[in-house]
C-alpha atoms as a PDB file:
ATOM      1  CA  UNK A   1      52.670 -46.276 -86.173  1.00  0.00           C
ATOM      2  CA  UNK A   2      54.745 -43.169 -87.664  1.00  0.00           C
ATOM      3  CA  UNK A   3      51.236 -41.240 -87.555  1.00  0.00           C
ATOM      4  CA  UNK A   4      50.582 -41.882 -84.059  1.00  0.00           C
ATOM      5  CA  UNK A   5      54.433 -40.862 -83.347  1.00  0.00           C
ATOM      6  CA  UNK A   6      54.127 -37.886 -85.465  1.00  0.00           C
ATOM      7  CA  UNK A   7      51.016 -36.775 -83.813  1.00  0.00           C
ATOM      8  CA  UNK A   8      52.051 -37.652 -80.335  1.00  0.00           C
ATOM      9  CA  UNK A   9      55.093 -34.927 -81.064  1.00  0.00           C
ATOM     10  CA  UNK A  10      53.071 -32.477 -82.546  1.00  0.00           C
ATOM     11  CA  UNK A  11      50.719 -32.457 -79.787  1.00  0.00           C
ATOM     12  CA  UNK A  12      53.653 -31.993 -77.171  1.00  0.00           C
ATOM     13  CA  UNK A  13      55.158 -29.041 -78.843  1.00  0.00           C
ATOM     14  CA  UNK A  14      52.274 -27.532 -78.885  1.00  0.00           C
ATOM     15  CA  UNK A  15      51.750 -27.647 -75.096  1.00  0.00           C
ATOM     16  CA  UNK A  16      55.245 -27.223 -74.391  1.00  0.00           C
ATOM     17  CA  UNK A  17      54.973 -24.097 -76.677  1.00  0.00           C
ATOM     18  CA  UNK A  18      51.657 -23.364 -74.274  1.00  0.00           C
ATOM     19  CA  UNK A  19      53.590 -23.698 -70.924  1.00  0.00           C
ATOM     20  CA  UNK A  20      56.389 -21.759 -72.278  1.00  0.00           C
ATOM     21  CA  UNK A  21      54.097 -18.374 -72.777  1.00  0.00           C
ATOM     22  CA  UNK A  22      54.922 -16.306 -69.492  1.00  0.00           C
ATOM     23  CA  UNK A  23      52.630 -13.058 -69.460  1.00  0.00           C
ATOM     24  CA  UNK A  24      54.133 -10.202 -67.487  1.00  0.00           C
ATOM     25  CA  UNK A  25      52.512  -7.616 -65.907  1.00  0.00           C
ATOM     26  CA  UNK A  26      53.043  -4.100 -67.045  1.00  0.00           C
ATOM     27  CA  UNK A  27      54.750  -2.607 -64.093  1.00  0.00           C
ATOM     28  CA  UNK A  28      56.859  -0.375 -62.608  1.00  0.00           C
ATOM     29  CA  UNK A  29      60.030  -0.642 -61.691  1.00  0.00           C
ATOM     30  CA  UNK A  30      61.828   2.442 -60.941  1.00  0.00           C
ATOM     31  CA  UNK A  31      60.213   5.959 -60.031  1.00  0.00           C
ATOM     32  CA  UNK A  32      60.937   9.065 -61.937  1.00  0.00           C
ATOM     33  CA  UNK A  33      62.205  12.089 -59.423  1.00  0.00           C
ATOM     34  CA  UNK A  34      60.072  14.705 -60.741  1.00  0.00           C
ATOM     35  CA  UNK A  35      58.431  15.937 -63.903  1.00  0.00           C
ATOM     36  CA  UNK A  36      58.246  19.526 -65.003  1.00  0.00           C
ATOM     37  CA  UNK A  37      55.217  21.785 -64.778  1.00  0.00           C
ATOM     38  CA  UNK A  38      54.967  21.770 -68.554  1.00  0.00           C
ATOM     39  CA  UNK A  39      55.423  17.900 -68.488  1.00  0.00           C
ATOM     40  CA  UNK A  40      52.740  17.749 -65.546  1.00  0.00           C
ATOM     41  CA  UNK A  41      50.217  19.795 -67.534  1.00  0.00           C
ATOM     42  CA  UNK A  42      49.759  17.126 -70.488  1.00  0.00           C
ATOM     43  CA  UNK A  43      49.148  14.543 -67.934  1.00  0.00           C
ATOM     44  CA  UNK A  44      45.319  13.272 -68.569  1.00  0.00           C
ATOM     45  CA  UNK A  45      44.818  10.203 -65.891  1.00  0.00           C
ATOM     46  CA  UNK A  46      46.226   8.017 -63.497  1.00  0.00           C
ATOM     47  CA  UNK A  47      46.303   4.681 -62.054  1.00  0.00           C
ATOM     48  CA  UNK A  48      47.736   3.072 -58.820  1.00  0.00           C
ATOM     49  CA  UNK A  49      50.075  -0.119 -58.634  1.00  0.00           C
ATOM     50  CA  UNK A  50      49.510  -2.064 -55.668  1.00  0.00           C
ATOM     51  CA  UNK A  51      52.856  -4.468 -54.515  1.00  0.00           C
ATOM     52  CA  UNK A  52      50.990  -7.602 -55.169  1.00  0.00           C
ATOM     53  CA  UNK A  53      51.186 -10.415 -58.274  1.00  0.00           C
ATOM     54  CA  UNK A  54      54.661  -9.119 -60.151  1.00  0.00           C
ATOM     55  CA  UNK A  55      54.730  -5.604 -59.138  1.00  0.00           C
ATOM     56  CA  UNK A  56      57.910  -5.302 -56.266  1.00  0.00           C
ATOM     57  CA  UNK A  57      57.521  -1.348 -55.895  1.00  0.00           C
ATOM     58  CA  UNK A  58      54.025   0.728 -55.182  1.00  0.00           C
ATOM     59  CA  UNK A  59      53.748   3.224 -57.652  1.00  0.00           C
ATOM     60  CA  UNK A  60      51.297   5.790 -59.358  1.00  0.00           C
ATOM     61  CA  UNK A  61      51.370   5.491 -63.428  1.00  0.00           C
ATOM     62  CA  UNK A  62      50.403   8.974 -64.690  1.00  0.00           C
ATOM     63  CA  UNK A  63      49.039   8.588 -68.698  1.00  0.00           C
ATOM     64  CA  UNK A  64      50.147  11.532 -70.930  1.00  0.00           C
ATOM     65  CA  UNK A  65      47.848  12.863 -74.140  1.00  0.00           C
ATOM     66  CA  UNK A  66      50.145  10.841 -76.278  1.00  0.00           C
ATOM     67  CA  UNK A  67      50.106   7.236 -74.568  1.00  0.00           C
ATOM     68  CA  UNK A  68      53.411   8.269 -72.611  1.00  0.00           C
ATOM     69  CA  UNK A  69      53.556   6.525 -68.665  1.00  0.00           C
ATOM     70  CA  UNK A  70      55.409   7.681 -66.188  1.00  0.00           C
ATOM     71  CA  UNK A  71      55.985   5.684 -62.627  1.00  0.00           C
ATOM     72  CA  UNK A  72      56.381   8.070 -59.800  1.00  0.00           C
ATOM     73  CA  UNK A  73      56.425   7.857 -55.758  1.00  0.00           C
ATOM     74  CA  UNK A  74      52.838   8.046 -54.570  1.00  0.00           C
ATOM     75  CA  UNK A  75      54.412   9.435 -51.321  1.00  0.00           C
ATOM     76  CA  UNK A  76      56.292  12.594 -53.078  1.00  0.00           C
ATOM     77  CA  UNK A  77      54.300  15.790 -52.749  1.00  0.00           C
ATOM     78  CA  UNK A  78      54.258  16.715 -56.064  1.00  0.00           C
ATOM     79  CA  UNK A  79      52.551  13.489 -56.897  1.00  0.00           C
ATOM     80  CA  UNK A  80      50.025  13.691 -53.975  1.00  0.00           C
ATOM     81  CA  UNK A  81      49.376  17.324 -56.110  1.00  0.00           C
ATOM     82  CA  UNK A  82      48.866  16.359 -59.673  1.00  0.00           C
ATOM     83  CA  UNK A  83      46.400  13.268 -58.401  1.00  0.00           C
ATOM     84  CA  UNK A  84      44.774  16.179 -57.325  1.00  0.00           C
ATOM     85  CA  UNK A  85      44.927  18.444 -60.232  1.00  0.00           C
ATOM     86  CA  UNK A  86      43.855  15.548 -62.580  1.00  0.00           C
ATOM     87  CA  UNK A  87      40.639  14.737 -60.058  1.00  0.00           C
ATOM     88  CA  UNK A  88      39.516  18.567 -60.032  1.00  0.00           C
ATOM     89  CA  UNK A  89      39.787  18.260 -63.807  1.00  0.00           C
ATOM     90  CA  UNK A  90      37.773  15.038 -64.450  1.00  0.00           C
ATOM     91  CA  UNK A  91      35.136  16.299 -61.905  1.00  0.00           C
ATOM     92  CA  UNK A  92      36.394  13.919 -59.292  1.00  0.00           C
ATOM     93  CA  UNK A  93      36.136  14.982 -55.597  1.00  0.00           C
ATOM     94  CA  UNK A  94      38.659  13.696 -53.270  1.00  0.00           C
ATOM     95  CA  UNK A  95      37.837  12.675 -49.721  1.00  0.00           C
ATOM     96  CA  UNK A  96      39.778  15.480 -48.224  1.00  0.00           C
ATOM     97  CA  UNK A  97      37.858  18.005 -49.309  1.00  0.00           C
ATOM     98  CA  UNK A  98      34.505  17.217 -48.108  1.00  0.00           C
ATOM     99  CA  UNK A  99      33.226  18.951 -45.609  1.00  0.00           C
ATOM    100  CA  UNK A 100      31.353  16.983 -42.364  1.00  0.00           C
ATOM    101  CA  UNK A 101      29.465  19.959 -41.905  1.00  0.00           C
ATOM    102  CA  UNK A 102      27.395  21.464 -44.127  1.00  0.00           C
ATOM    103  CA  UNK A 103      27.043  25.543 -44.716  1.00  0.00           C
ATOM    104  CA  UNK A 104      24.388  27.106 -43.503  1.00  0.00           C
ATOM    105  CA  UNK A 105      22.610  29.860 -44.943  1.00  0.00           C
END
């Protein structure tokens, strides 16, 4: 009887200890105003937060050489910018600067 009691408890901690587990989203939760050019420059990728699941705020998350994130506006100019910078540097091409019309030669 003091088995099954004993392993009846044992078994409840351990799904109250499951329950219990929250997992949080890594978001953002405040923008920074601005970022220097010489910050700007180390900046290697980016990433968009959408305001769905945890996230209260859209926000883009610029990655730094080191691992550093910073959460900034996606409607300030300078951040419209350095999404741009970073695609010209990866290769990307953004939409805005295709042409419909091809050059003729």
């Amino acid at each position: 009887m003091r088995f099954n009691t004993l392993f009846f408890l044992l078994i409840l901690s351990c799904l109250c200890f499951t329950f219990a587990q929250v997992s949080y989203e890594d978001c953002c939760l405040r923008y920074v105003k601005s970022l220097t050019k010489s910050v700007q420059k180390h900046a290697v990728k980016y990433r968009y937060q959408k305001t769905d699941g945890g996230c209260n705020i859209p926000a883009v998350i610029f990655t730094m050489r080191k691992g550093r994130k910073f959460c900034s506006d996606p409607n300030e100019k300078w951040v419209k910018e350095l999404v741009e910078k970073i695609d010209e540097k990866n290769g990307n091409i953004s939409p805005k600067k295709h042409s419909r019309h091809p050059k003729r030669g």
